[in-house]
Each structure stands twice: as C-alpha cells, then as structure tokens.
PDB file of N, CA and C in Angstrom:
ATOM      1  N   UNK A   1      65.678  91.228 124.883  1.00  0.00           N
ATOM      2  CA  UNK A   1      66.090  92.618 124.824  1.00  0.00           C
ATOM      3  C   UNK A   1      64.869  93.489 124.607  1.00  0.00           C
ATOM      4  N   UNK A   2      64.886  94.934 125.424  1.00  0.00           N
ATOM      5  CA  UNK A   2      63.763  95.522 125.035  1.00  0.00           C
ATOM      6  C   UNK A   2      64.113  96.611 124.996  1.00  0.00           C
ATOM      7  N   UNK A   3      64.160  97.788 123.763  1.00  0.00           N
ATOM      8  CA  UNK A   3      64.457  99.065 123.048  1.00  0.00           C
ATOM      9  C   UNK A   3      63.565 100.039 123.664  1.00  0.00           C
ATOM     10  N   UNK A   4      63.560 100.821 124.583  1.00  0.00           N
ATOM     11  CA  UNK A   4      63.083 102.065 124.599  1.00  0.00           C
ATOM     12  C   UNK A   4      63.591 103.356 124.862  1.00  0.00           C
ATOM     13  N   UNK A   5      62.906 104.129 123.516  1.00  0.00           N
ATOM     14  CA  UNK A   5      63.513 105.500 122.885  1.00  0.00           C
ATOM     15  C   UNK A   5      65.398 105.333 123.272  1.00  0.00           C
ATOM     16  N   UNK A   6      65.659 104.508 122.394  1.00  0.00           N
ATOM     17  CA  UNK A   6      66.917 104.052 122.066  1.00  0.00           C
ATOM     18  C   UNK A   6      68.334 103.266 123.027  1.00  0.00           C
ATOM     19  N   UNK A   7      67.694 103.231 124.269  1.00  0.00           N
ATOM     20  CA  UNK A   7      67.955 102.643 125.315  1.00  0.00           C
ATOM     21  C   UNK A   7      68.109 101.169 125.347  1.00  0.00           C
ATOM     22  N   UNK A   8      68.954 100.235 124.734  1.00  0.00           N
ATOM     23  CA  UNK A   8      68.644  98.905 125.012  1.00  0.00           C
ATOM     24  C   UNK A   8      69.236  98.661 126.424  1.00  0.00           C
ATOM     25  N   UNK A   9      67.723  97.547 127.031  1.00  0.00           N
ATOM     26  CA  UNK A   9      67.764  96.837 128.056  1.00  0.00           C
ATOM     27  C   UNK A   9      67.721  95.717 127.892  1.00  0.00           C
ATOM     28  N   UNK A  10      68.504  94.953 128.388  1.00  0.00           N
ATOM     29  CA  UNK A  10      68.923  93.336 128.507  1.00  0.00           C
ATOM     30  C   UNK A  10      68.751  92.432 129.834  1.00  0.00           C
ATOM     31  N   UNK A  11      67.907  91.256 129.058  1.00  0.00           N
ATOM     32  CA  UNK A  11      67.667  90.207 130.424  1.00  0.00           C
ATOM     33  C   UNK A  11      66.089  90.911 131.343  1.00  0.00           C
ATOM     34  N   UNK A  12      65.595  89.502 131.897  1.00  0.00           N
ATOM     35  CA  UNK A  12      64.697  89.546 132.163  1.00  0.00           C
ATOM     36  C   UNK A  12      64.649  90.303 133.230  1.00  0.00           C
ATOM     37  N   UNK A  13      65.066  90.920 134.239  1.00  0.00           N
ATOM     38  CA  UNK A  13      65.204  91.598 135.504  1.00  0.00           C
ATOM     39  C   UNK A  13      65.523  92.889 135.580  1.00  0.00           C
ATOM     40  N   UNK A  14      66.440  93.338 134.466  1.00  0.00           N
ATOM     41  CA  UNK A  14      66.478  94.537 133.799  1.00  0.00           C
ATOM     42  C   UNK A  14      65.048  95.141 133.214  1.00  0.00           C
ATOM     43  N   UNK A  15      64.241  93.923 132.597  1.00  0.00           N
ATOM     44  CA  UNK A  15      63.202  94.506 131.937  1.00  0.00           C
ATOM     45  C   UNK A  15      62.145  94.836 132.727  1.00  0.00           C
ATOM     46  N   UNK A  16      62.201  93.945 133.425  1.00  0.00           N
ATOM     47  CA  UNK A  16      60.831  94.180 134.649  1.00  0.00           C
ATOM     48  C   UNK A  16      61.012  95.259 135.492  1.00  0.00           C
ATOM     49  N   UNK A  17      62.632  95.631 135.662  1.00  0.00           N
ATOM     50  CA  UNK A  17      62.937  96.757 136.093  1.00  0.00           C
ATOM     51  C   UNK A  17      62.491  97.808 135.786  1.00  0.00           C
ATOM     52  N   UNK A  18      62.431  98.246 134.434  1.00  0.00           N
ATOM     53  CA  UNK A  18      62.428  99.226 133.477  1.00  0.00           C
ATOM     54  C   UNK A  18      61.078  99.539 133.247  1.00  0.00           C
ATOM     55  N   UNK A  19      60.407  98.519 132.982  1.00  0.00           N
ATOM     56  CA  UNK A  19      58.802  98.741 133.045  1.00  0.00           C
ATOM     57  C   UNK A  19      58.102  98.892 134.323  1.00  0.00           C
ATOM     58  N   UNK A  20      58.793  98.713 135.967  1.00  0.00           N
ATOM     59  CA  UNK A  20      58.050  98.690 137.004  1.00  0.00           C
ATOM     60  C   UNK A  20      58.282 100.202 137.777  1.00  0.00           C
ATOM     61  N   UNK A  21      59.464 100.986 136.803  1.00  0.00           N
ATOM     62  CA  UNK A  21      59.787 102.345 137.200  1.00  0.00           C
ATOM     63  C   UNK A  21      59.457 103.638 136.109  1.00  0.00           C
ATOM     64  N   UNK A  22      58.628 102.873 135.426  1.00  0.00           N
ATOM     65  CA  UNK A  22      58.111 104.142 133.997  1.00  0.00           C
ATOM     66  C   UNK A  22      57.541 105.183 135.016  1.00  0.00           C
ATOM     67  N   UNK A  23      57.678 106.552 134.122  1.00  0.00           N
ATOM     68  CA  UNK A  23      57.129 107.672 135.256  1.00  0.00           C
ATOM     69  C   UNK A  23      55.772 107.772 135.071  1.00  0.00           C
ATOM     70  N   UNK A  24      55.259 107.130 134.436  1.00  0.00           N
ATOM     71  CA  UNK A  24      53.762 107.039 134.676  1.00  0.00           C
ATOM     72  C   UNK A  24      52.840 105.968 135.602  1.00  0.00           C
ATOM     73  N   UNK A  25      51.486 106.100 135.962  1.00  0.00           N
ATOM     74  CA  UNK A  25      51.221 105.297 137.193  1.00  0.00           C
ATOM     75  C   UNK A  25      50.093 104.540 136.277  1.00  0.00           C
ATOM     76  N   UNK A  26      49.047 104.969 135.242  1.00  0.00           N
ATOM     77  CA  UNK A  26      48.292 104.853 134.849  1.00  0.00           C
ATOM     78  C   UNK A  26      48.357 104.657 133.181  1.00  0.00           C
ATOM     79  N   UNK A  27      47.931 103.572 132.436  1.00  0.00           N
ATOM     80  CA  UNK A  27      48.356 103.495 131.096  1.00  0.00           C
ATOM     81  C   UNK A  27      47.120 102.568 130.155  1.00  0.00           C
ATOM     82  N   UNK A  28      46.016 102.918 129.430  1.00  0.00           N
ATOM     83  CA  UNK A  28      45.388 102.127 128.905  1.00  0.00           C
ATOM     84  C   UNK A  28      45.981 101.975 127.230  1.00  0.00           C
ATOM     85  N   UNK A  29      46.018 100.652 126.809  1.00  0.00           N
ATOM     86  CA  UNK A  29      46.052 100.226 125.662  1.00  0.00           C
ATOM     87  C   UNK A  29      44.815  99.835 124.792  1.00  0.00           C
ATOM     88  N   UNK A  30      45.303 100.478 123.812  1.00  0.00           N
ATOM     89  CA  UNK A  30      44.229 100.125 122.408  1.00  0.00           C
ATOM     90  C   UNK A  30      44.686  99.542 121.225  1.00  0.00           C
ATOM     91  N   UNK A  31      44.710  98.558 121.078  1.00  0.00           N
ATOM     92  CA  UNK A  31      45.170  97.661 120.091  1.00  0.00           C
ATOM     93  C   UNK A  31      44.449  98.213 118.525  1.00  0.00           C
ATOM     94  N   UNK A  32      45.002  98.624 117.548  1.00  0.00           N
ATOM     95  CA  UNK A  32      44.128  98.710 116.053  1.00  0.00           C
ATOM     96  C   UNK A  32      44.429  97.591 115.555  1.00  0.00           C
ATOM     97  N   UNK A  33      45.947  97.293 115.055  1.00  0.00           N
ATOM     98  CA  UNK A  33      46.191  96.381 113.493  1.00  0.00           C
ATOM     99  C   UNK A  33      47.174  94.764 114.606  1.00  0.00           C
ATOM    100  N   UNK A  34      46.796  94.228 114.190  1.00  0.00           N
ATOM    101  CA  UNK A  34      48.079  92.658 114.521  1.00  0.00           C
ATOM    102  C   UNK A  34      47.961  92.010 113.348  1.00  0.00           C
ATOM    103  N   UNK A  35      49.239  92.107 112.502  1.00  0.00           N
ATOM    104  CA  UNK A  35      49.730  91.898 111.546  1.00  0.00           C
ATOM    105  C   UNK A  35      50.239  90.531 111.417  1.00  0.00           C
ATOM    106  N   UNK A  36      50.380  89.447 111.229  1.00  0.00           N
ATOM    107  CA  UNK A  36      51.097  87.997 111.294  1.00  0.00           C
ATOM    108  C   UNK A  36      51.632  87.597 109.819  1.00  0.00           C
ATOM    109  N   UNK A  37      52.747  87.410 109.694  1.00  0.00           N
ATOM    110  CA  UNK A  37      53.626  86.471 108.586  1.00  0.00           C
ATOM    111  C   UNK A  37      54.729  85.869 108.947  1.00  0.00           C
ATOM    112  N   UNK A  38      54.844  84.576 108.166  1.00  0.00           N
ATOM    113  CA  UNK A  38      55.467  83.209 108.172  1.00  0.00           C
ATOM    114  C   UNK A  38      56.870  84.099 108.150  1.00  0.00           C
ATOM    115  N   UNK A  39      58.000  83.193 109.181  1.00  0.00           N
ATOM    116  CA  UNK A  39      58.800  83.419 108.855  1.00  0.00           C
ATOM    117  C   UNK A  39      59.657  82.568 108.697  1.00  0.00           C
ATOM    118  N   UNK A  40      61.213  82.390 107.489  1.00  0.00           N
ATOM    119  CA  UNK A  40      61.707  81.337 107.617  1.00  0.00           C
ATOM    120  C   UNK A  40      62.359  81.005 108.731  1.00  0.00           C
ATOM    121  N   UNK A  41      63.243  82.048 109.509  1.00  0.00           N
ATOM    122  CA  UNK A  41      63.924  81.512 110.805  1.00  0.00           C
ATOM    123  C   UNK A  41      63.203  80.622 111.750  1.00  0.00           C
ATOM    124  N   UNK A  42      63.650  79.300 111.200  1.00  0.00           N
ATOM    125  CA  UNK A  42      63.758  78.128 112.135  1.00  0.00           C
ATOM    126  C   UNK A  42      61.661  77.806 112.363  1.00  0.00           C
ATOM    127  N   UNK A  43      60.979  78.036 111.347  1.00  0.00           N
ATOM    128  CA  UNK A  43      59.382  78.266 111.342  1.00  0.00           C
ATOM    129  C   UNK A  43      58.859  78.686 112.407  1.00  0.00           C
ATOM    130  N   UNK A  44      59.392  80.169 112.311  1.00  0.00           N
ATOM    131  CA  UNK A  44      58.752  81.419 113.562  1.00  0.00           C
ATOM    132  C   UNK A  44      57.378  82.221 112.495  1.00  0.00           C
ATOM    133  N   UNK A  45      57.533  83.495 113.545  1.00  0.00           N
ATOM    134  CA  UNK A  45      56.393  83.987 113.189  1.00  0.00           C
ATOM    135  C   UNK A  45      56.798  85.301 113.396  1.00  0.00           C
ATOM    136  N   UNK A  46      56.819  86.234 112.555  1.00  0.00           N
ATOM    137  CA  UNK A  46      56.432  88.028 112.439  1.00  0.00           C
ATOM    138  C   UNK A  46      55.706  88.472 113.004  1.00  0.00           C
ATOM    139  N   UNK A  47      55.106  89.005 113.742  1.00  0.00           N
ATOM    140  CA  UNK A  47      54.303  89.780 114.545  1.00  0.00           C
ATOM    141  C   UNK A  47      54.427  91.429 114.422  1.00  0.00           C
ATOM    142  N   UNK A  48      53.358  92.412 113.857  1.00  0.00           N
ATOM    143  CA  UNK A  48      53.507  94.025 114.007  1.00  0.00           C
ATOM    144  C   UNK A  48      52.123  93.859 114.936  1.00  0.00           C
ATOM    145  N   UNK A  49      52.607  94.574 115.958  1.00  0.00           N
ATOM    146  CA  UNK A  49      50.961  94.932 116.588  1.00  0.00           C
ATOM    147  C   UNK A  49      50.918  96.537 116.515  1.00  0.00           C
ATOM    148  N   UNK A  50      50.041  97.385 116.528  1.00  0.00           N
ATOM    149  CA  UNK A  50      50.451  98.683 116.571  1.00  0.00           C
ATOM    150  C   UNK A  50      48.848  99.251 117.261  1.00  0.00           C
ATOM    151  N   UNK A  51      49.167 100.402 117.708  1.00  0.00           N
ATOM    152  CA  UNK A  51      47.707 101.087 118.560  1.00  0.00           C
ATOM    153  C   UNK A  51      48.231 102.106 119.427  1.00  0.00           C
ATOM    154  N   UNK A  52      46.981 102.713 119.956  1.00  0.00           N
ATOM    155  CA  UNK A  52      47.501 103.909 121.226  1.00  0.00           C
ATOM    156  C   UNK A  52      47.217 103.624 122.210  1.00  0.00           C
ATOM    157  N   UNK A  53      48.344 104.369 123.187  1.00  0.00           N
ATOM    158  CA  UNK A  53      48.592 104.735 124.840  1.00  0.00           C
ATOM    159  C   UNK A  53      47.753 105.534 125.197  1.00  0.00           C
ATOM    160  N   UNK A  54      46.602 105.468 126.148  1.00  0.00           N
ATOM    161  CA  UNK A  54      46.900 106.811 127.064  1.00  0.00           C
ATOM    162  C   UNK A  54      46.908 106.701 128.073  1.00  0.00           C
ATOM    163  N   UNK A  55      48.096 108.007 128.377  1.00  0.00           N
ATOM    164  CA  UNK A  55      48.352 108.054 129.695  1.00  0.00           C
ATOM    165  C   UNK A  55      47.268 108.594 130.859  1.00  0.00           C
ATOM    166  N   UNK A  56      47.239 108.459 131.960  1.00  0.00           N
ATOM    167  CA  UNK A  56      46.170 109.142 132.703  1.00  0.00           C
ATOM    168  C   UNK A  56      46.540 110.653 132.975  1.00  0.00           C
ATOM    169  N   UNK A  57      45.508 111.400 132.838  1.00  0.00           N
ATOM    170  CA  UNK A  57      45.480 113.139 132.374  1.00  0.00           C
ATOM    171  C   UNK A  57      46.148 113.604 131.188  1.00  0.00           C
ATOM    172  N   UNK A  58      46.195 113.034 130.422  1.00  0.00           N
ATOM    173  CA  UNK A  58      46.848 113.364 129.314  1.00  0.00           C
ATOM    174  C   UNK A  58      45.486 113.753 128.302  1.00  0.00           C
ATOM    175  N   UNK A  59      45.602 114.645 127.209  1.00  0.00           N
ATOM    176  CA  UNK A  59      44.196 114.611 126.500  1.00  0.00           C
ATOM    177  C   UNK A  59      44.525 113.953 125.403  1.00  0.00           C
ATOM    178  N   UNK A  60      46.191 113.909 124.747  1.00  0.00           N
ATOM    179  CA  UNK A  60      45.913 112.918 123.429  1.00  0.00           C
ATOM    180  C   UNK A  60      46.697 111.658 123.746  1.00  0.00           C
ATOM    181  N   UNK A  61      46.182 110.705 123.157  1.00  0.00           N
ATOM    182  CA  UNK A  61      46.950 109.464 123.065  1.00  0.00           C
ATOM    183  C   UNK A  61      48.321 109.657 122.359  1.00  0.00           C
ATOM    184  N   UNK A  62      49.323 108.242 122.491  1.00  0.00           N
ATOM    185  CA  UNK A  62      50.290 108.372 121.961  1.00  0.00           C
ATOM    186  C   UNK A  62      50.304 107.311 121.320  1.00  0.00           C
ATOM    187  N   UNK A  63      50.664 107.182 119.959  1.00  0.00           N
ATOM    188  CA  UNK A  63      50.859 106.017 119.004  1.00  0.00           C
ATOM    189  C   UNK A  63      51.882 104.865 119.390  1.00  0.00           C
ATOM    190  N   UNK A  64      51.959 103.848 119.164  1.00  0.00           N
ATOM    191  CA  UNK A  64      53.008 102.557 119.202  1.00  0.00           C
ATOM    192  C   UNK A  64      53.187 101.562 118.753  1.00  0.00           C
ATOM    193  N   UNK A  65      54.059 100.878 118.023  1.00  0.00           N
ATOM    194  CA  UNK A  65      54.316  99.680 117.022  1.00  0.00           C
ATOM    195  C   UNK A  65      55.296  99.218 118.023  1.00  0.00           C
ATOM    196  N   UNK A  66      54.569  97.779 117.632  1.00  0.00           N
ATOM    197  CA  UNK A  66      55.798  96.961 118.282  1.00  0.00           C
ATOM    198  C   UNK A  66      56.074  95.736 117.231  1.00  0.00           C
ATOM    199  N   UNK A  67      56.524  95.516 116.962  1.00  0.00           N
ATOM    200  CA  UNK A  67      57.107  93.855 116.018  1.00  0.00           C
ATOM    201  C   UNK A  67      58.089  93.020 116.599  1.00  0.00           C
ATOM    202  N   UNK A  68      57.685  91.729 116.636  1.00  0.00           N
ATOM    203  CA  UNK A  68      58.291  90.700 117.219  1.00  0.00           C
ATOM    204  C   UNK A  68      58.517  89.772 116.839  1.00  0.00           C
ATOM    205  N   UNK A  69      59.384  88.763 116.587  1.00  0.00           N
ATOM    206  CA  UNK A  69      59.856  87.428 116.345  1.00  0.00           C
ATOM    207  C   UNK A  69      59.290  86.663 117.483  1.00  0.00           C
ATOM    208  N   UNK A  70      58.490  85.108 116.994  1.00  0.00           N
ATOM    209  CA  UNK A  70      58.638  84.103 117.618  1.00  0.00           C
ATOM    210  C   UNK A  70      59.147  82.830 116.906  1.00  0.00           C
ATOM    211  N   UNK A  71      59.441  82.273 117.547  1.00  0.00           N
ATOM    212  CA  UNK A  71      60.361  81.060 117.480  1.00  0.00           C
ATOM    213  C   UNK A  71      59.693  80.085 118.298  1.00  0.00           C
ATOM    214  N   UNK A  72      59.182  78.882 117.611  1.00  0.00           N
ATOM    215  CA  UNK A  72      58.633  77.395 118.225  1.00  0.00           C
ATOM    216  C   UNK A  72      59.733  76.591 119.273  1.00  0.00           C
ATOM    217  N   UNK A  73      59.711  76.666 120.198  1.00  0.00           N
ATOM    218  CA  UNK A  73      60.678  75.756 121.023  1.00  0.00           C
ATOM    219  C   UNK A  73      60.241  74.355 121.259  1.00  0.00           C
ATOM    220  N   UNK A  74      61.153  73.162 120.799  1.00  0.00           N
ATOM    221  CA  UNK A  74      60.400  72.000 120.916  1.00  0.00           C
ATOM    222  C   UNK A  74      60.869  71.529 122.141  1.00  0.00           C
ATOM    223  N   UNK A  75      60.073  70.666 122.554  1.00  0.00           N
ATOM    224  CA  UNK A  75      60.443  70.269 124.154  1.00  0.00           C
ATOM    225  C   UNK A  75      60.545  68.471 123.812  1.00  0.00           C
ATOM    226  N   UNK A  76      61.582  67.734 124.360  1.00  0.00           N
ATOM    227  CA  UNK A  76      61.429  66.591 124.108  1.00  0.00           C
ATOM    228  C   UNK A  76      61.798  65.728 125.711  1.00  0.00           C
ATOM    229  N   UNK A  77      60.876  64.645 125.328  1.00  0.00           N
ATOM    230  CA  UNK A  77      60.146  63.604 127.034  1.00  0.00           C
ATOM    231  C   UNK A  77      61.346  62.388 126.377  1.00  0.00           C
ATOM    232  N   UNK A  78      61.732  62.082 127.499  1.00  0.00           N
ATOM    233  CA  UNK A  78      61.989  60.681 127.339  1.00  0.00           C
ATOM    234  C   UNK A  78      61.621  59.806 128.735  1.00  0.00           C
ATOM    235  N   UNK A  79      61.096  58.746 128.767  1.00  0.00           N
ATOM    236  CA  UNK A  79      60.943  57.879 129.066  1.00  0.00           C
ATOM    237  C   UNK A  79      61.581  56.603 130.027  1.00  0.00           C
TER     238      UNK A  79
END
C-alpha cells in the first residue's frame, strides 16, 4: 500500500501507476536522517528515512518522511 496526501493506493500496478503519472517530469532526492530500530513483528525492522524533493523550476525544496516496516521472508529448498 502506498499513502499519498491521503489517497491510499493498493497493489503493485496501482502503484507504479500512480508514481508513473505524478505531474511532475523532473525530481531530485536528498536523503538527511535513516533512522533503523529492531522490531518485534516477526524480527523486522523500522525504517524513518526523511530529506528533500526538488522539483525542477521550483526555487524551494519540499520536505519528506517516509517510515517503513520490513519483514525477513525465509525461503526454504528441498531436495
């Protein structure tokens, strides 16, 4: 699922959707802080990354946090 400005979008095809029709053409990222802590669900991981956008012709950047859950998926072989 991916939240923007209060919009949830669902599923992978939706999302690629959503990000391949933003009204902007041009977008550099600047990463400041990536934050990491243990989490108990199932021994994942917390993630805050946060930093600025800018858009092309724009004169100020725009701020953004994102935080994320990961989750270890085990894969098992048999033989």
């Amino acid at each position: 699922m991916l939240t923007v400005e209060s919009q949830k979008i669902q599923g992978a095809q939706n999302i690629v959707a959503k990000l391949t029709y933003l009204p902007f053409n041009q977008c550099l990222h600047s990463i400041t802080t990536i934050d990491c802590q243990p989490s108990s669900a199932a021994s994942g991981m917390l993630v805050f990354v946060s930093g600025n956008l800018q858009l092309a012709n724009q004169q100020h950047a725009l701020k953004f946090n994102h935080p994320l859950s990961t989750i270890p998926i085990l894969l098992f072989f048999s033989l």
